[in-house]
Protein backbone atom coordinates (compact mmCIF):
# COMPACT_ATOMS: atom_id res chain seq x y z
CA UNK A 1 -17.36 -8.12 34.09
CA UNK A 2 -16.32 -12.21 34.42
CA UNK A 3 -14.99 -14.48 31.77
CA UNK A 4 -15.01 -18.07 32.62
CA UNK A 5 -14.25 -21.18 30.06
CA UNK A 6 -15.82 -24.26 30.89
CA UNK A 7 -14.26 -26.29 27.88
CA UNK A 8 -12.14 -26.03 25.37
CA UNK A 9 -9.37 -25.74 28.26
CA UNK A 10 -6.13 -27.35 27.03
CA UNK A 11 -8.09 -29.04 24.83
CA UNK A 12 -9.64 -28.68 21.01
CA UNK A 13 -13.03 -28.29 21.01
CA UNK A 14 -15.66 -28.45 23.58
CA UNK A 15 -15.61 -24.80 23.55
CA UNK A 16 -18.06 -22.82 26.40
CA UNK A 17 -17.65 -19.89 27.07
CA UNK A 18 -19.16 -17.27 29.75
CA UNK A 19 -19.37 -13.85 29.81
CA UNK A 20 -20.95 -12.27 33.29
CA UNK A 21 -21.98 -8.86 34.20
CA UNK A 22 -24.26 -8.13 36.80
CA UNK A 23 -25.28 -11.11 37.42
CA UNK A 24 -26.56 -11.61 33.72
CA UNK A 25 -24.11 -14.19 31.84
CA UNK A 26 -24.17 -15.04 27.72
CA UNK A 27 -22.80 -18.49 26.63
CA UNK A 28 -20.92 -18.97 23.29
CA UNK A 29 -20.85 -22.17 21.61
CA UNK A 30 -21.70 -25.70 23.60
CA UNK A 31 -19.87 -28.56 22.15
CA UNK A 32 -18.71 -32.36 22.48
CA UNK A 33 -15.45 -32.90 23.63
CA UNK A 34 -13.32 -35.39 21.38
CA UNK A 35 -13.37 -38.48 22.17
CA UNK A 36 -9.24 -38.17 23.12
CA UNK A 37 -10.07 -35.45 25.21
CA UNK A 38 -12.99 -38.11 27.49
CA UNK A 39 -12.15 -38.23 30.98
CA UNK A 40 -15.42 -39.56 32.95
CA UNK A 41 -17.93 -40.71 30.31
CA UNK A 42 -18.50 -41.38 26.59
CA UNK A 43 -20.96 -43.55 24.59
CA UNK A 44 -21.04 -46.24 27.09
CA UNK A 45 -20.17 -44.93 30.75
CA UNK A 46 -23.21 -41.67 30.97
CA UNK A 47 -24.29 -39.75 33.64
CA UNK A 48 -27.00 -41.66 35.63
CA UNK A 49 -30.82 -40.31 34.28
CA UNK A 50 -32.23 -39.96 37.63
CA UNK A 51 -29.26 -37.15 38.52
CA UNK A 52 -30.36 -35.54 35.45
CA UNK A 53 -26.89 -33.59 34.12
CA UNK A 54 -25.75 -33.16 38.15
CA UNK A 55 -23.04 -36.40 37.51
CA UNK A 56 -21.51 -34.03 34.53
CA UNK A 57 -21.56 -30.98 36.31
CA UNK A 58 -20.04 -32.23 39.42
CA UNK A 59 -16.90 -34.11 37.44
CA UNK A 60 -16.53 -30.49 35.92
CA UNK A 61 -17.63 -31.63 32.53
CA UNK A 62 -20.89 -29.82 31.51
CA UNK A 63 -20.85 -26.00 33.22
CA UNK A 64 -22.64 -25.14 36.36
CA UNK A 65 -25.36 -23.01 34.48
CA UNK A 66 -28.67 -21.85 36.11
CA UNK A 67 -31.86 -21.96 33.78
CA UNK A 68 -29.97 -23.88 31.06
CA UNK A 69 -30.45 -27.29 30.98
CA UNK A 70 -33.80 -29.01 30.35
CA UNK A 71 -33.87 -30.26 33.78
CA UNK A 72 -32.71 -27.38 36.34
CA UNK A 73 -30.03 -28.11 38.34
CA UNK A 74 -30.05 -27.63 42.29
CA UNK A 75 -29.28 -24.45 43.28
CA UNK A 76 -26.13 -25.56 45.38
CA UNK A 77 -24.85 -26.76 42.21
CA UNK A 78 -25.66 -23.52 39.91
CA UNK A 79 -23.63 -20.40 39.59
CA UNK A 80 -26.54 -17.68 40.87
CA UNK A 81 -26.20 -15.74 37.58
CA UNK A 82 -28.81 -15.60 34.70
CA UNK A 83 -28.17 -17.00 31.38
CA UNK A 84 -29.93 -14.23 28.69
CA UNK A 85 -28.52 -16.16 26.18
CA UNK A 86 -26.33 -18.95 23.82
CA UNK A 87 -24.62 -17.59 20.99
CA UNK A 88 -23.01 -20.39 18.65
CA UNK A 89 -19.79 -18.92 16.62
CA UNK A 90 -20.45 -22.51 14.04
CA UNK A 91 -22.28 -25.31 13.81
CA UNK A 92 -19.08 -28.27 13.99
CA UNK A 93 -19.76 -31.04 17.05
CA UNK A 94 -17.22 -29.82 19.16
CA UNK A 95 -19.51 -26.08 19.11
CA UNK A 96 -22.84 -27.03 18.87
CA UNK A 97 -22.93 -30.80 19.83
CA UNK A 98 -24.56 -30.87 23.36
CA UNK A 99 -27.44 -28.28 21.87
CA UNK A 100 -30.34 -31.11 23.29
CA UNK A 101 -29.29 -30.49 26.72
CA UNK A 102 -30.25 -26.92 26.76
CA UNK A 103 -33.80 -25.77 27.61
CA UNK A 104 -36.19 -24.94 25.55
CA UNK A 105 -36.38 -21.51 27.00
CA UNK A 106 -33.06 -20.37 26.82
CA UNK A 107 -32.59 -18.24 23.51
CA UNK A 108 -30.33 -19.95 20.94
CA UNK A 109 -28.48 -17.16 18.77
CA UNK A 110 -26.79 -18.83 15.61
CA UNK A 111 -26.39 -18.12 11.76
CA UNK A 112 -28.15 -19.12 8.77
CA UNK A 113 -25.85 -21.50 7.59
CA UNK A 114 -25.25 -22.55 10.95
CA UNK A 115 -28.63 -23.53 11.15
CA UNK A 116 -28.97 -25.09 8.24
CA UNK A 117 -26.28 -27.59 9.30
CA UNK A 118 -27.59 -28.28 12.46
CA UNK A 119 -30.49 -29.13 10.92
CA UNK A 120 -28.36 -31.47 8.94
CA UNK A 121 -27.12 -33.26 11.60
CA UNK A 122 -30.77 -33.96 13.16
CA UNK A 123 -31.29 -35.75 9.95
CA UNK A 124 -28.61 -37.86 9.69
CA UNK A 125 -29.35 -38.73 13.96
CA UNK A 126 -25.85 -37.00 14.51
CA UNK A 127 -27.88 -34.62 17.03
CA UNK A 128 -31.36 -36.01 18.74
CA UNK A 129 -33.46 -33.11 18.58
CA UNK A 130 -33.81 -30.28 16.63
CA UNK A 131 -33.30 -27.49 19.57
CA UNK A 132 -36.03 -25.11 20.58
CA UNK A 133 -36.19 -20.98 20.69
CA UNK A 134 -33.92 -20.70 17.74
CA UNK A 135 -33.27 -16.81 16.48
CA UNK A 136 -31.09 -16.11 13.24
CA UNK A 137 -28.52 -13.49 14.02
CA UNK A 138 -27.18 -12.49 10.84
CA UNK A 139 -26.59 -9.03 10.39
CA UNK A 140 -28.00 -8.35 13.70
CA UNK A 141 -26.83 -7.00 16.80
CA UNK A 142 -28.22 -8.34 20.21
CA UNK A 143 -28.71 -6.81 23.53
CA UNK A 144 -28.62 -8.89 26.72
CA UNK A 145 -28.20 -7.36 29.97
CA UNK A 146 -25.07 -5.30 29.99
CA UNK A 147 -24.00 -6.74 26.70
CA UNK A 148 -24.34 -5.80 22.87
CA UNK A 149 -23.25 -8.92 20.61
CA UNK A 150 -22.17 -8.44 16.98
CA UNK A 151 -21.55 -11.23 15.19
CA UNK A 152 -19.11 -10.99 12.31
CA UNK A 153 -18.97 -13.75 9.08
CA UNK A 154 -15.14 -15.30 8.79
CA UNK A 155 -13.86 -18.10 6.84
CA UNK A 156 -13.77 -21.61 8.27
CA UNK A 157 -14.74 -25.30 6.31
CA UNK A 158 -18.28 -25.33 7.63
CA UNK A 159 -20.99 -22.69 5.98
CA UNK A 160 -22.36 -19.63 8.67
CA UNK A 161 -19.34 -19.75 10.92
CA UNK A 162 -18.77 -16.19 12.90
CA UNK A 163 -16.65 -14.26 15.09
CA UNK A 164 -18.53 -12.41 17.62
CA UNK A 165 -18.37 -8.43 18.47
CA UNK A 166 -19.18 -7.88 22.16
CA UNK A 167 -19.64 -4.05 23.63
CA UNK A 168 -18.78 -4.78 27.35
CA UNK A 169 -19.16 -2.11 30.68
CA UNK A 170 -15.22 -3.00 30.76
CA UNK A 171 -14.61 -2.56 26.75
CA UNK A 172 -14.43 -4.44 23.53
CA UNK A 173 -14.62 -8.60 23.49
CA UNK A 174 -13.91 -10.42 20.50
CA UNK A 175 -14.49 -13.74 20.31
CA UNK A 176 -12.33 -15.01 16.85
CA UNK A 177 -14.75 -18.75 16.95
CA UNK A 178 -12.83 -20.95 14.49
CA UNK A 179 -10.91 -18.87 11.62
CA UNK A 180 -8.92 -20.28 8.55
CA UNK A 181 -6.84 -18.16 6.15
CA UNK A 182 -6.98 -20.19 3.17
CA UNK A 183 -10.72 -20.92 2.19
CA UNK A 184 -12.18 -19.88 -0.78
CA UNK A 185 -14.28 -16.82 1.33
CA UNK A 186 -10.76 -16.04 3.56
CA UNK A 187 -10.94 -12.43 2.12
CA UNK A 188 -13.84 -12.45 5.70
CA UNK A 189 -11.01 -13.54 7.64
CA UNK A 190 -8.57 -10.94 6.64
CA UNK A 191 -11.12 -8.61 6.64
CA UNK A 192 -12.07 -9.54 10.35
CA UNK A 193 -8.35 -8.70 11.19
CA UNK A 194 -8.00 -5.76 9.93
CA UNK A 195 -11.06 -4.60 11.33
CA UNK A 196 -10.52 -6.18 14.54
CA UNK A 197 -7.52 -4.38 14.99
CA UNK A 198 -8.78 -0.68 13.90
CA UNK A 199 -11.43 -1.26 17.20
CA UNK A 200 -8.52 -1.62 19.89
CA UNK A 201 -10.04 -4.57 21.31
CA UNK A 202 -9.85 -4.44 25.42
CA UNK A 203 -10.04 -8.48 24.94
CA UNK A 204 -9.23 -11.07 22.10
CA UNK A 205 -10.43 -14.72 22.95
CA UNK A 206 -8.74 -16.54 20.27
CA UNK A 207 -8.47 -20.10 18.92
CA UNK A 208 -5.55 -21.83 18.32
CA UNK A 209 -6.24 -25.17 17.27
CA UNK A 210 -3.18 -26.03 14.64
CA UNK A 211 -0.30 -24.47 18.01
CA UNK A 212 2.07 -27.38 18.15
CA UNK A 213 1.22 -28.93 15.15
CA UNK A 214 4.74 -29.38 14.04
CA UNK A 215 4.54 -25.94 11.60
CA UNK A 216 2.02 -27.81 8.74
CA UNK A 217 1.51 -24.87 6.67
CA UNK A 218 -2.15 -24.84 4.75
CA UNK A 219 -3.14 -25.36 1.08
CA UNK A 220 -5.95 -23.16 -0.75
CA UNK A 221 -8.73 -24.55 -2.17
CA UNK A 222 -6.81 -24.14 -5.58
CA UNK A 223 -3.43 -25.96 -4.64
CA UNK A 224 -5.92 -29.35 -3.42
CA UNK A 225 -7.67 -29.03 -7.13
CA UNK A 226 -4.51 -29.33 -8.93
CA UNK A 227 -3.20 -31.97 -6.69
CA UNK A 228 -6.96 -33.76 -7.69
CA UNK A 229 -6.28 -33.51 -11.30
CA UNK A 230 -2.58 -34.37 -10.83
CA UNK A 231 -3.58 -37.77 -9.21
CA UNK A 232 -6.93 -37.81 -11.92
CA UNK A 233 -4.40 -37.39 -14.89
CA UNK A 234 -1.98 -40.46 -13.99
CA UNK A 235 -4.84 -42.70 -12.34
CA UNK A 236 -7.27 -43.06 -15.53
CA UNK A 237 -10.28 -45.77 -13.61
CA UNK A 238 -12.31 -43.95 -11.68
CA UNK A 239 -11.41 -40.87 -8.75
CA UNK A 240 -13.27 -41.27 -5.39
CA UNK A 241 -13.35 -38.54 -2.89
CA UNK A 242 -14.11 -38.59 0.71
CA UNK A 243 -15.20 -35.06 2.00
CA UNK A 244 -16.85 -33.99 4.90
CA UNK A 245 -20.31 -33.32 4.07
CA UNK A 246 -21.10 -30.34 5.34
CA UNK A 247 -17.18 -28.90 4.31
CA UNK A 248 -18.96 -26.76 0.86
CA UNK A 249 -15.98 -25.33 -0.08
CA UNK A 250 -14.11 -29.12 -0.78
CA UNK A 251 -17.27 -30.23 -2.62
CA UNK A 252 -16.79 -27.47 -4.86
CA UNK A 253 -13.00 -27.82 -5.41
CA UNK A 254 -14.04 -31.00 -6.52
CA UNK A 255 -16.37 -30.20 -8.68
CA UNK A 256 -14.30 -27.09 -10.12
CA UNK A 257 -11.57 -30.01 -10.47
CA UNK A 258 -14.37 -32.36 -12.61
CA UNK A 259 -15.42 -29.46 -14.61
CA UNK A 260 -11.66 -29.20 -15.54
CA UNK A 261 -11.40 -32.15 -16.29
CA UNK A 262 -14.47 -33.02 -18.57
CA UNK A 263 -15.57 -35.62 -16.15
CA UNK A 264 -19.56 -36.27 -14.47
CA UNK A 265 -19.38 -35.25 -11.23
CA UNK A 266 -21.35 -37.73 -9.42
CA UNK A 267 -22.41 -37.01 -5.28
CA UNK A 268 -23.76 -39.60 -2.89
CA UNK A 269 -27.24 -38.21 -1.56
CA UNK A 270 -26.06 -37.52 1.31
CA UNK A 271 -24.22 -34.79 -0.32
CA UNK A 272 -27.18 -33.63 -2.47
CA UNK A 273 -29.27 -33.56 0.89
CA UNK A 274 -26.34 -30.91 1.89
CA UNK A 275 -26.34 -28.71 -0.90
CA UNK A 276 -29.66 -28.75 -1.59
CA UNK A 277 -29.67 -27.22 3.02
CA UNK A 278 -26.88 -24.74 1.94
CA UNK A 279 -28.92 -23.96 -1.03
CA UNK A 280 -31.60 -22.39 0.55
CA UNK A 281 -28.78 -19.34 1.32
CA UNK A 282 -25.64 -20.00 -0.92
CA UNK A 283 -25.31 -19.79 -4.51
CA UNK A 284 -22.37 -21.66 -4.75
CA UNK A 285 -24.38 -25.00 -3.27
CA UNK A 286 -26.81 -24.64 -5.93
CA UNK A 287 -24.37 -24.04 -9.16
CA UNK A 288 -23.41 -27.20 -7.88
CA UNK A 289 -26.26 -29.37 -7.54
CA UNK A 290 -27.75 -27.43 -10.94
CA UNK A 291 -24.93 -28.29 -12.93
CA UNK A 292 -25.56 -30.83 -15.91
CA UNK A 293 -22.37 -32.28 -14.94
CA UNK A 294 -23.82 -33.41 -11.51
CA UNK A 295 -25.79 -36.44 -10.90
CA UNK A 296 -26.61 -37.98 -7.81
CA UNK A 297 -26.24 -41.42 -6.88
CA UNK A 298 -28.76 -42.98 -4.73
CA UNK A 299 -28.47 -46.75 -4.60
CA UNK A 300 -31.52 -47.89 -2.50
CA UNK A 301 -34.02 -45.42 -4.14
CA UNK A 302 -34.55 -41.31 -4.32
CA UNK A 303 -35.54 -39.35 -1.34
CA UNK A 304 -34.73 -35.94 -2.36
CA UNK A 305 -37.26 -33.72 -4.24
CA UNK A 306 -34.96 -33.64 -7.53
CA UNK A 307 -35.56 -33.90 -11.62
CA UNK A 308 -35.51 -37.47 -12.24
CA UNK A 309 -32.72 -36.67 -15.17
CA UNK A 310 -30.42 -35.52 -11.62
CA UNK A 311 -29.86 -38.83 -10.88
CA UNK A 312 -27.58 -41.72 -12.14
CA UNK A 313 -28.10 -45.18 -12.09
CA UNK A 314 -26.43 -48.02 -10.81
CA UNK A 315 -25.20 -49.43 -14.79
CA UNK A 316 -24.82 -45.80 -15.98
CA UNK A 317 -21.90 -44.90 -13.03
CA UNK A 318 -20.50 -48.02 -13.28
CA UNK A 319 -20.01 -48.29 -17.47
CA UNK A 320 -18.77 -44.68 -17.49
CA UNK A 321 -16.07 -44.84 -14.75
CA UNK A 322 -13.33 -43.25 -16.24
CA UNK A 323 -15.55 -40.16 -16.61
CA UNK A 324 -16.20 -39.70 -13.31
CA UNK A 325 -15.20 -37.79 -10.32
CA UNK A 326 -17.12 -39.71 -7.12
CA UNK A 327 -18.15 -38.08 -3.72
CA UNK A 328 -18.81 -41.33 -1.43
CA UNK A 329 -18.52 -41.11 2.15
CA UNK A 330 -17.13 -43.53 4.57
CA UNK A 331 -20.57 -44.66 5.96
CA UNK A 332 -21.19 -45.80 2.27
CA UNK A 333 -17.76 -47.89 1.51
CA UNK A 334 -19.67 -50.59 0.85
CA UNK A 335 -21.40 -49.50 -2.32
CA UNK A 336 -17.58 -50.31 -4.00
CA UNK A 337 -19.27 -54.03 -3.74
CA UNK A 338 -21.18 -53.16 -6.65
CA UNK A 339 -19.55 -50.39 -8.12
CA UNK A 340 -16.20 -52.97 -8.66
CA UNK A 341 -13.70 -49.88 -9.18
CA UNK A 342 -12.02 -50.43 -12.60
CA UNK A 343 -8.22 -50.94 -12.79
CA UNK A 344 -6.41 -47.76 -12.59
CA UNK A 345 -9.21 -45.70 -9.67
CA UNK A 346 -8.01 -44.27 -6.90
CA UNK A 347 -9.19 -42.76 -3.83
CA UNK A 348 -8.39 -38.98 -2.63
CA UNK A 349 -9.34 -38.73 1.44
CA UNK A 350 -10.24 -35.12 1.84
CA UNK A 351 -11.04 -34.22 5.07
CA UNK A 352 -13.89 -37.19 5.66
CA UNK A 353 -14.08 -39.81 8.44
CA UNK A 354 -12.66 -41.81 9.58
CA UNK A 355 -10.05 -38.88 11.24
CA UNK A 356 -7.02 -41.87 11.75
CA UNK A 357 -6.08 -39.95 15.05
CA UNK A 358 -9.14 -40.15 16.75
CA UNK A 359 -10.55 -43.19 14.84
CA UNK A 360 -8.25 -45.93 14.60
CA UNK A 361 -10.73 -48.91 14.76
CA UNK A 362 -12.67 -47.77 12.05
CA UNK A 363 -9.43 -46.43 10.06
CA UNK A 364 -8.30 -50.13 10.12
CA UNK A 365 -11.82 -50.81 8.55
CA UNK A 366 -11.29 -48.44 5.69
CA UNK A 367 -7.70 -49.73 4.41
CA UNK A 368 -9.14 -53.22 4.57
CA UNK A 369 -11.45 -52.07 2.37
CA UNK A 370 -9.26 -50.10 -0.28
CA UNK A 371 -6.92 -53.17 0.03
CA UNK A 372 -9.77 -55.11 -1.15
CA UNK A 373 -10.32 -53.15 -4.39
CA UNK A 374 -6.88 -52.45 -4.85
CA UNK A 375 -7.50 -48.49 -4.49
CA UNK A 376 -4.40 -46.49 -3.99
CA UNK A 377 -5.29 -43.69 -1.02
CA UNK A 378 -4.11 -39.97 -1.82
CA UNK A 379 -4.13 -37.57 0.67
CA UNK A 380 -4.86 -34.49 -0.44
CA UNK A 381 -6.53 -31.95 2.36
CA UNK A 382 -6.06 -28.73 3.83
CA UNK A 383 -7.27 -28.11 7.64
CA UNK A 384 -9.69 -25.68 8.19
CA UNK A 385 -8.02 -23.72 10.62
CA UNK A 386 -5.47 -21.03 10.83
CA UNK A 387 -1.99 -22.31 10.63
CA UNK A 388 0.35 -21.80 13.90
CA UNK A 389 1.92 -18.73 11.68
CA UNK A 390 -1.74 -17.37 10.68
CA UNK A 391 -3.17 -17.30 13.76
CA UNK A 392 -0.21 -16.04 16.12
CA UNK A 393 -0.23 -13.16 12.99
CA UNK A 394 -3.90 -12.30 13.74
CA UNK A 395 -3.11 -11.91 17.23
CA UNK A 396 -0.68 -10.10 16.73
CA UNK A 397 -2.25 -7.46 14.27
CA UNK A 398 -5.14 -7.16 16.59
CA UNK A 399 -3.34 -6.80 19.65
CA UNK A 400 -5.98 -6.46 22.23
CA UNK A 401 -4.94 -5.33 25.62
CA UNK A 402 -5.27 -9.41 27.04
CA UNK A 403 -5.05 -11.95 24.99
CA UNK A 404 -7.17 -15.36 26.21
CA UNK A 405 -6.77 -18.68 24.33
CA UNK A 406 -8.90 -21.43 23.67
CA UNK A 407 -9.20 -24.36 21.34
CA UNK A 408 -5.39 -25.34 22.08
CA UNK A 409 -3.35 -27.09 23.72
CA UNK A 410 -0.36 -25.21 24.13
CA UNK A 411 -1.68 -21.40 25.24
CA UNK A 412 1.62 -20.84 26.87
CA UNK A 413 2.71 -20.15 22.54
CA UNK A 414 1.12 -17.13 22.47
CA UNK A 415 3.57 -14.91 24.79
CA UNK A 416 5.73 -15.17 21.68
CA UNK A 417 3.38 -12.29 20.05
CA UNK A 418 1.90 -10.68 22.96
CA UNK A 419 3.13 -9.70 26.53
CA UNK A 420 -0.47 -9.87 28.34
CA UNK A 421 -1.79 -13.77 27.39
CA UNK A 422 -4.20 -14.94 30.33
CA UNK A 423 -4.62 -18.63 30.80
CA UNK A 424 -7.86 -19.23 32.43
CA UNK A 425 -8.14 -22.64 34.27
CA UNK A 426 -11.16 -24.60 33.49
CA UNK A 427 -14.54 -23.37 35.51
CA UNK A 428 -13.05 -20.27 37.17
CA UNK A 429 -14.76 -17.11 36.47
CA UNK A 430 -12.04 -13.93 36.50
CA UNK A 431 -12.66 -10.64 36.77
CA UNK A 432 -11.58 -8.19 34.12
């Protein structure tokens, strides 16, 4: 049995992963690399469209995969093993972002949830195609070749995200995907540990996103509400928050926070178009959108199916400011033209764009803009990943027999919990 990473190497995100046994190989998770993490190409250099993806996989930055691309590579350029199938652990850009390269064919394992993001994402134009062969694997194990995978619901800030179980010829894999300890459904991350552990695990492939990031320590969902209503109880105008769309849990500490507060809580539709996706599978998304404390704010006209009475005009948000709680999104700043904050708003980023570190052109945009209407910007957000503590404590609980990690970029951190930590250098497949 091989493991080989082919992103995610020194590097957060861009996560592939691939598992080989008898010449029969699974893939787990496909994703974008950050834009800090760009070597060769981005939105303006690309790989030239008569060499199909054989420019990316000869600068080493899509993998060498036969039968897994829409247009097959040459056969000197493909690893001679067969791909049975891609398993995605959650549906964030740097997992699931390169999907549209993939053929049709090739089996696409993924979650509820997950889906139902992806599937937010081809709306917005975020990802150009809504992929092909697409199986639901909750609950359900899956056989391909000499492998059975398991996947196993954890915490993270995106709905559907998994670890993955995988019965090997060599012995236990587990796959940890992207974990956080401090979400409102983190009792499936401790619960993953402790099971984890109880299996002996021959090998734990772990994230570590948050190694090295100076020891910030993580707020729960209920330490960021309290910090909303301290900020809502000095700052009387109007309270505007900026969460990631798809991040459920933060729309509803915002709404618990409104509720709390006897304040409207009043979403963008881009955020009713999310809960009403999450909906379909989550109760939480639609105690949300059902509430008759939420309206939805659609400037240019409705084009969701909801009661008329769901949505709030123009005049009405604008008159009853200091009632309201506000999810708007960076992409719709501009509606503060006519909104005209009263004296006294302020705005809470919570985990939206723009990210400043990755972003800083259009971060410059944004505190132009809150300069403009003399907003006062709050902070108040919580990562949704394990801490450096949380997840160096998972791997130690579990202690596997090897420990491989990805999603970081200091593995070396590990060998402070476990003697056996494998580095794997980028497109090298190792024998276990």
């Amino acid at each position: 049995m091989r493991i080989g990473f082919y992103g995610g190497v020194r590097e957060i995100g861009g996560n592939i992963i691939l598992m080989e046994s008898n010449g029969v190989g699974i893939v787990f998770d496909f994703g974008r690399r950050f834009p800090t993490s760009q070597v060769f190409f981005n939105d303006t250099i690309k790989g030239r469209p008569e060499k199909g993806f054989e420019d990316y996989v000869d600068l080493g930055e899509m993998p060498p995969f036969r039968g897994f691309y829409k247009r097959e590579l040459p056969e000197s350029k493909s690893l001679p093993i067969e791909i049975g199938g891609m398993f995605f652990s959650h549906a964030h850009l740097d997992h699931i972002g390169q999907i549209c390269y993939q053929s049709d064919s090739l089996k696409k394992y993924m979650t509820r949830g997950t889906f139902a993001t992806l599937s937010y994402f081809v709306d917005k134009g975020i990802v150009e195609c809504m992929p092909e062969n697409i199986e639901i694997i909750d609950g359900k194990t899956v056989e391909v070749g000499d492998f059975k995978i398991t996947p196993y619901f954890i915490d993270h800030d995106v709905p559907g995200a998994v670890a993955y179980f995988v019965e090997t010829p060599k012995g236990l894999v587990i796959y940890t995907g992207d974990i956080y300890f401090k979400g409102i459904k983190r009792d499936l991350s401790f619960k993953f540990v402790e099971y984890a552990k109880s299996l002996k695990p021959y090998i734990l492939i772990t994230e570590g996103t948050r190694i090295g990031w100076n020891g910030i320590l993580s707020n729960t969902e209920d330490e960021l509400k309290e910090q909303i209503k301290e900020v809502a109880n000095i700052f009387k105008g109007l309270i505007i928050g900026n969460v990631y769309e798809i991040h459920l849990a933060r729309v509803q500490t915002f709404f618990d926070a409104s509720i709390e507060l006897g304040k409207n809580f009043i979403i963008h539709e881009d955020y009713a178009n999310t809960l009403l996706k999450y909906g379909e599978f989550d109760t939480i998304a639609t105690k949300i959108l059902n509430s008759q404390n939420t309206f939805v704010y659609a400037p240019f006209g409705t084009k969701l199916n909801l009661p008329k009475e769901k949505y709030i005009t123009k005049e009405d948000l604008v008159s009853n400011q200091v009632n309201e709680i506000l999810l708007l999104n960076f992409a719709h700043i501009t509606e503060l033209l006519d909104i005209n904050p009263v004296s006294g708003s302020a705005y809470i980023m919570s985990g939206g764009e723009p990210l400043s570190s990755v972003d800083p052109a259009n971060t410059k945009i944004f505190e132009n803009w809150l300069s403009k209407f003399n907003l006062p910007l709050f902070r108040i957000h919580s990562p949704g990943h394990a801490s450096e503590t949380e997840v160096l404590w998972m791997a130690k609980e579990i202690n596997p027999e090897i420990l491989l990690p990805i999603h970081t970029q200091i593995p070396e951190r590990f060998n402070v919990v476990h003697n056996n930590v494998i580095i794997l250098e980028k497109g090298v497949l190792t024998e276990f």
